[in-house]
N, C-alpha and C. Protein backbone atom coordinates (compact mmCIF):
# COMPACT_ATOMS: atom_id res chain seq x y z
N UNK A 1 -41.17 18.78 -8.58
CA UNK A 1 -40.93 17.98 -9.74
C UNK A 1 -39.67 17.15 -9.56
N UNK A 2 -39.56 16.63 -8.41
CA UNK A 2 -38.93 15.75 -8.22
C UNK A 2 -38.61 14.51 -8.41
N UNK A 3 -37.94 13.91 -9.78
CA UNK A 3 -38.21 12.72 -10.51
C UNK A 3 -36.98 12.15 -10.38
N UNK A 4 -36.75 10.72 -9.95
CA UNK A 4 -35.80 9.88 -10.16
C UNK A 4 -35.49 9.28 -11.18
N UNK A 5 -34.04 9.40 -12.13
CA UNK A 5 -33.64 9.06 -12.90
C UNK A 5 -33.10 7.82 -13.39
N UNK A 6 -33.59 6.84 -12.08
CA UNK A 6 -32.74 5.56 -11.90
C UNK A 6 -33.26 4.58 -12.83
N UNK A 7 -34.10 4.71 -13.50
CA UNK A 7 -34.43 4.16 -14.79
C UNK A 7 -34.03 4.93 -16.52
N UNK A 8 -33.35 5.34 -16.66
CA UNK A 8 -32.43 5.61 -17.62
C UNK A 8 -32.13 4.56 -18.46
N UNK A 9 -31.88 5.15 -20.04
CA UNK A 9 -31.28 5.08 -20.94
C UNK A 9 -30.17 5.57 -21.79
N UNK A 10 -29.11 4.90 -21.80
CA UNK A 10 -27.98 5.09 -22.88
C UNK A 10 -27.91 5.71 -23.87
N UNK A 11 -27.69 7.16 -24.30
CA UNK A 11 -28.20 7.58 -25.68
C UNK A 11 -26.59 7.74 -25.96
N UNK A 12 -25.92 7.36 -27.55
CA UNK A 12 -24.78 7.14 -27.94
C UNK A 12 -24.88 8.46 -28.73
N UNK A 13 -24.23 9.43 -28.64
CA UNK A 13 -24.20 10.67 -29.52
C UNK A 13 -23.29 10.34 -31.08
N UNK A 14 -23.35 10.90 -32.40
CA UNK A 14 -22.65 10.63 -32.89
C UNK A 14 -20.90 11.40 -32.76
N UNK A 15 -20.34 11.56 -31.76
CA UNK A 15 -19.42 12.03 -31.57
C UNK A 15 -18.46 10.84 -30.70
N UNK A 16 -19.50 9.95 -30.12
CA UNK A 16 -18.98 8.31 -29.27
C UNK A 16 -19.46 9.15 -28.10
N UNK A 17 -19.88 9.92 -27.65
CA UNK A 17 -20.41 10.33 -26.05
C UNK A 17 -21.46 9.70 -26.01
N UNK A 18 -21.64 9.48 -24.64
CA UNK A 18 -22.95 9.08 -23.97
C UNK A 18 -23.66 9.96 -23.35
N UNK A 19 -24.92 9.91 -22.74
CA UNK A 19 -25.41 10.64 -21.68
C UNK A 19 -26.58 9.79 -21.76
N UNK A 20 -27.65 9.78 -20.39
CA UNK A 20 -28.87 9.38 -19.95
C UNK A 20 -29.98 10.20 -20.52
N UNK A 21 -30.89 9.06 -20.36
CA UNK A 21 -32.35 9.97 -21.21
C UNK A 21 -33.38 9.38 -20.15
N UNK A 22 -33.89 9.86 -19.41
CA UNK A 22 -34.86 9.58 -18.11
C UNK A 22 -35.60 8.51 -19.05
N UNK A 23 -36.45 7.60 -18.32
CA UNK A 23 -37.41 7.09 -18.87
C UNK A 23 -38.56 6.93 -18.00
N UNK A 24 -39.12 8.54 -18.01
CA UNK A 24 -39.98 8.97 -16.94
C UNK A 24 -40.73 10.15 -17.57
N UNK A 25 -42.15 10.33 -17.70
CA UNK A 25 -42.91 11.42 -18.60
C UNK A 25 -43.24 12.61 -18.11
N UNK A 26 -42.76 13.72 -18.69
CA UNK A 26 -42.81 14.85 -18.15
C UNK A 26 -44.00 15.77 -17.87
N UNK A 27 -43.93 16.49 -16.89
CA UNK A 27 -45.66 17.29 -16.51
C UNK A 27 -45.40 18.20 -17.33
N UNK A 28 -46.86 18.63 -17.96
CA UNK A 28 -46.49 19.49 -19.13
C UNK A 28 -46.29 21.40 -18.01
N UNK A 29 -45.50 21.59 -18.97
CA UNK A 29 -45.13 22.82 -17.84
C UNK A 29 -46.16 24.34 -18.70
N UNK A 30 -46.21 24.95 -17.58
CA UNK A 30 -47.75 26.21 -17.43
C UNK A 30 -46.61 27.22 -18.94
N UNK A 31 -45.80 27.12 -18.50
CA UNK A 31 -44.94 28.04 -19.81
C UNK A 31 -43.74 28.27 -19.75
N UNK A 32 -43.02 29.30 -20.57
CA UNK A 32 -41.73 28.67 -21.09
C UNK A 32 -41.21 30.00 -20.84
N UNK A 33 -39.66 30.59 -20.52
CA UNK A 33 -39.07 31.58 -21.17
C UNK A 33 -38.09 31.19 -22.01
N UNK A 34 -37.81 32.08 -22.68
CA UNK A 34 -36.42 31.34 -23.75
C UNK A 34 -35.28 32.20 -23.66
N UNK A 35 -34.44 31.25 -23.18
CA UNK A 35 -32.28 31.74 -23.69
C UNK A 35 -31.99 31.76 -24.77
N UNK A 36 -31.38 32.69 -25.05
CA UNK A 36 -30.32 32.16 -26.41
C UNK A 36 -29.06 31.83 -25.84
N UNK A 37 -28.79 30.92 -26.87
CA UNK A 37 -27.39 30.47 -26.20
C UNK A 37 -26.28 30.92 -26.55
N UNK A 38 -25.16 30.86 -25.72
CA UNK A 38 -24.06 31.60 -26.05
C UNK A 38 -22.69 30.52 -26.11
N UNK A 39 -21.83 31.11 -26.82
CA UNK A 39 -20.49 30.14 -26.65
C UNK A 39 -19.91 29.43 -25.55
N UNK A 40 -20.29 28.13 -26.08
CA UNK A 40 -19.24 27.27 -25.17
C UNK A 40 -20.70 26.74 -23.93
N UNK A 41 -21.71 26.97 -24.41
CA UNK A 41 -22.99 26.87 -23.64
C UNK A 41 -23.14 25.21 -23.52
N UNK A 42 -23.64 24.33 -22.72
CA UNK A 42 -24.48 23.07 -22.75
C UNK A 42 -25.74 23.09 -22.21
N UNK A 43 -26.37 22.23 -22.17
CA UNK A 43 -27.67 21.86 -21.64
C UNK A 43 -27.59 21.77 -19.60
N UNK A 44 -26.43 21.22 -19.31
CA UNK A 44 -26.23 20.92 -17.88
C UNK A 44 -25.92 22.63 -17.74
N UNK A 45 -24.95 22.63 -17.92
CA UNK A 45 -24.54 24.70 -17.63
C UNK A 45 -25.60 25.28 -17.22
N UNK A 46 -26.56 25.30 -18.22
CA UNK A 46 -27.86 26.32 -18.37
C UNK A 46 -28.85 25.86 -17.54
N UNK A 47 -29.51 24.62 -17.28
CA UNK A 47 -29.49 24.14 -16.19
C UNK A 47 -29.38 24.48 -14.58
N UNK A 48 -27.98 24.03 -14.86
CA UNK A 48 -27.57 24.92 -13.63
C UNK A 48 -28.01 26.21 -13.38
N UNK A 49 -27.38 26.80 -13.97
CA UNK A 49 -27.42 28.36 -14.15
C UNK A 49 -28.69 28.99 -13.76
N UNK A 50 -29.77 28.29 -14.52
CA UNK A 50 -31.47 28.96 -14.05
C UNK A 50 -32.33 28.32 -13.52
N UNK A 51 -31.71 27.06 -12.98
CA UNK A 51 -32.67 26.35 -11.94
C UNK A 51 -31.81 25.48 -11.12
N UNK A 52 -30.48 26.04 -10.91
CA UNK A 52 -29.63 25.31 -10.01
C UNK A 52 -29.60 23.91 -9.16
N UNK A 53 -30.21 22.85 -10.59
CA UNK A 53 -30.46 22.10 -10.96
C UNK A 53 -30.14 21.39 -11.99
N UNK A 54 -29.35 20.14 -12.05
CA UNK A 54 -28.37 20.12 -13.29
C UNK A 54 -29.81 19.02 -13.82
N UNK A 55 -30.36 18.36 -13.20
CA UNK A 55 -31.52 16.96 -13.65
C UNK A 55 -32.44 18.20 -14.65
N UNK A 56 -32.80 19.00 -14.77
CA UNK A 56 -33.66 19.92 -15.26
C UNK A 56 -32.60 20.07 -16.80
N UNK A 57 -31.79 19.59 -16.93
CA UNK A 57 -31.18 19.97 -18.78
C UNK A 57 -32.34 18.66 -19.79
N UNK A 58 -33.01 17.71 -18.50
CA UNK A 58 -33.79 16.68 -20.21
C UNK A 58 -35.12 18.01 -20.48
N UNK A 59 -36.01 18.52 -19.49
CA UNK A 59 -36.97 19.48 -20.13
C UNK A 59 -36.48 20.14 -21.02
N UNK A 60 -35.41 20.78 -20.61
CA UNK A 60 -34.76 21.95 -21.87
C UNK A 60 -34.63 21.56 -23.16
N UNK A 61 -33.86 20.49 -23.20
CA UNK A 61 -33.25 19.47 -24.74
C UNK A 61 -34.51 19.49 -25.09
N UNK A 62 -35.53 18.33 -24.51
CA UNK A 62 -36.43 17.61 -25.17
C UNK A 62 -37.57 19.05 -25.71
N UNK A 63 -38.02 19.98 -24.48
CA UNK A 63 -38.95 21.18 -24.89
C UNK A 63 -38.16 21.76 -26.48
N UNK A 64 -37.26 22.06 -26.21
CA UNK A 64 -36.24 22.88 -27.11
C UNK A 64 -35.93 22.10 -28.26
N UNK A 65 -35.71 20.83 -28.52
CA UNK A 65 -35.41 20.22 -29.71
C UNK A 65 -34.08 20.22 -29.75
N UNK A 66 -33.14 19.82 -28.30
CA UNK A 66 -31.91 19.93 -28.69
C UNK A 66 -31.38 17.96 -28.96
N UNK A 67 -30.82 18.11 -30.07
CA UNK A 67 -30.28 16.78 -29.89
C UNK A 67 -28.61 16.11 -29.81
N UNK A 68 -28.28 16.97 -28.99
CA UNK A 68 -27.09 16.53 -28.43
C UNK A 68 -26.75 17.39 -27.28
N UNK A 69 -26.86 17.55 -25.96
CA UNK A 69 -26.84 18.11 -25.13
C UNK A 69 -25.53 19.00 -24.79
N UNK A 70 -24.51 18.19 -25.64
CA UNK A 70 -23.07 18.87 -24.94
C UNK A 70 -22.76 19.75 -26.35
N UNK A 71 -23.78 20.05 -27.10
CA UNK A 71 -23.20 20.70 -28.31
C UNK A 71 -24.55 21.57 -28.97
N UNK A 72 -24.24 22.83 -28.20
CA UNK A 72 -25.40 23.94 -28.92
C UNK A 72 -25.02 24.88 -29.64
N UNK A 73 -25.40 25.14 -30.62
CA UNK A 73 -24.96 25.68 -31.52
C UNK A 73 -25.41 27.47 -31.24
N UNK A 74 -24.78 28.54 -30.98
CA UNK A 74 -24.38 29.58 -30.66
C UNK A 74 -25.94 30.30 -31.05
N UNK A 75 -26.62 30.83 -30.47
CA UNK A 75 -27.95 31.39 -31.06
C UNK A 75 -29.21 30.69 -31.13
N UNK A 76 -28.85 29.49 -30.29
CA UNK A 76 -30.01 28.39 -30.35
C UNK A 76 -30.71 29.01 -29.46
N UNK A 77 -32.17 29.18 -29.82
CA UNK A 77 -33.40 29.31 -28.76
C UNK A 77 -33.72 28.37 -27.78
N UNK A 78 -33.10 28.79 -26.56
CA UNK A 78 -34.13 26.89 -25.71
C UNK A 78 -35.13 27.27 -24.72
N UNK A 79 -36.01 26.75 -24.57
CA UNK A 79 -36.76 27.19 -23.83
C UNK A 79 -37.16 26.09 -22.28
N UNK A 80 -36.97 27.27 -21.52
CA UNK A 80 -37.06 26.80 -20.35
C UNK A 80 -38.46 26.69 -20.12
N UNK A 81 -38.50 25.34 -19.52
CA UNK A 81 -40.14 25.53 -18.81
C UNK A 81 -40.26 26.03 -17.57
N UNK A 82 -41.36 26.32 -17.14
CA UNK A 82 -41.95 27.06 -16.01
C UNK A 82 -43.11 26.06 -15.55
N UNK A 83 -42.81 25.44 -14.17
CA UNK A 83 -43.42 24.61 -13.57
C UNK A 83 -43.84 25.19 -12.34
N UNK A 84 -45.17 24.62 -11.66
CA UNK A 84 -45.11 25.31 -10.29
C UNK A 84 -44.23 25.16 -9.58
N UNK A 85 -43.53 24.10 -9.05
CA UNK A 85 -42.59 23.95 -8.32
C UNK A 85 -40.84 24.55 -8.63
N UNK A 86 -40.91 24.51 -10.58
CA UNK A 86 -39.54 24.91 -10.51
C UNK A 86 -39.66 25.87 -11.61
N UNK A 87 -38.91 27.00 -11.43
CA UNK A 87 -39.07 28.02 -12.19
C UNK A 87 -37.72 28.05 -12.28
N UNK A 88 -37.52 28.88 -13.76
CA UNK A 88 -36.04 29.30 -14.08
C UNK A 88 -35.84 30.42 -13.22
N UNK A 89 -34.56 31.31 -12.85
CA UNK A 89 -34.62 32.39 -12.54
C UNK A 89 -34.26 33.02 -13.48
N UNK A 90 -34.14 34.47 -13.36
CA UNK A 90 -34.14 35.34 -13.62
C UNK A 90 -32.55 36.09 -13.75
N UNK A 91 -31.86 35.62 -14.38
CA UNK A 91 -30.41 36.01 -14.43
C UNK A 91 -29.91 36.72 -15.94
N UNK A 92 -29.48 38.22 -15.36
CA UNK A 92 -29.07 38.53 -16.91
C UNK A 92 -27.43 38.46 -17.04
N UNK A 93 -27.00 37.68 -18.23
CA UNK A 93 -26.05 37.31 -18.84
C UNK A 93 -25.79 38.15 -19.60
């Protein structure tokens, strides 16, 4: 699931941050596990963290309903997708 981001969009947060929003359609993924999130958590972090992969935080946001990536609110459910090619791991926090 190797997708190039080089067609991007500007999304203006209401805080004045920016960040990119692919403008590229996602394969629907076979299924999901879900994090809760913890303090001081983002979308890139978690990301990282279970698919050591920072491009993998737009599935999360967009699956999950997050709408501001650098600001999750403590107990948020997100759910990771599960793709053939990229799977979250398996890490207990």
């Amino acid at each position: 699931m190797d997708k190039q981001y080089t067609k991007s969009t500007y999304v203006k947060l209401g805080n004045g941050t920016f960040f990119l929003e692919p403008n590229t359609s996602l394969d629907t993924p076979k299924d999901f596990k879900e994090y809760i999130s913890h303090e001081d958590d983002n979308i890139f972090m978690v990301a990282n963290r279970f698919y050591q992969d920072t491009t993998m935080w737009y599935p999360i946001a967009l699956f999950s309903g997050v709408i501001d990536p650098l600001n999750i609110p403590i107990g948020t459910i997100l759910l990771l997708p599960i793709y053939d090619d990229k799977n979250p791991k398996d890490i207990f926090i």
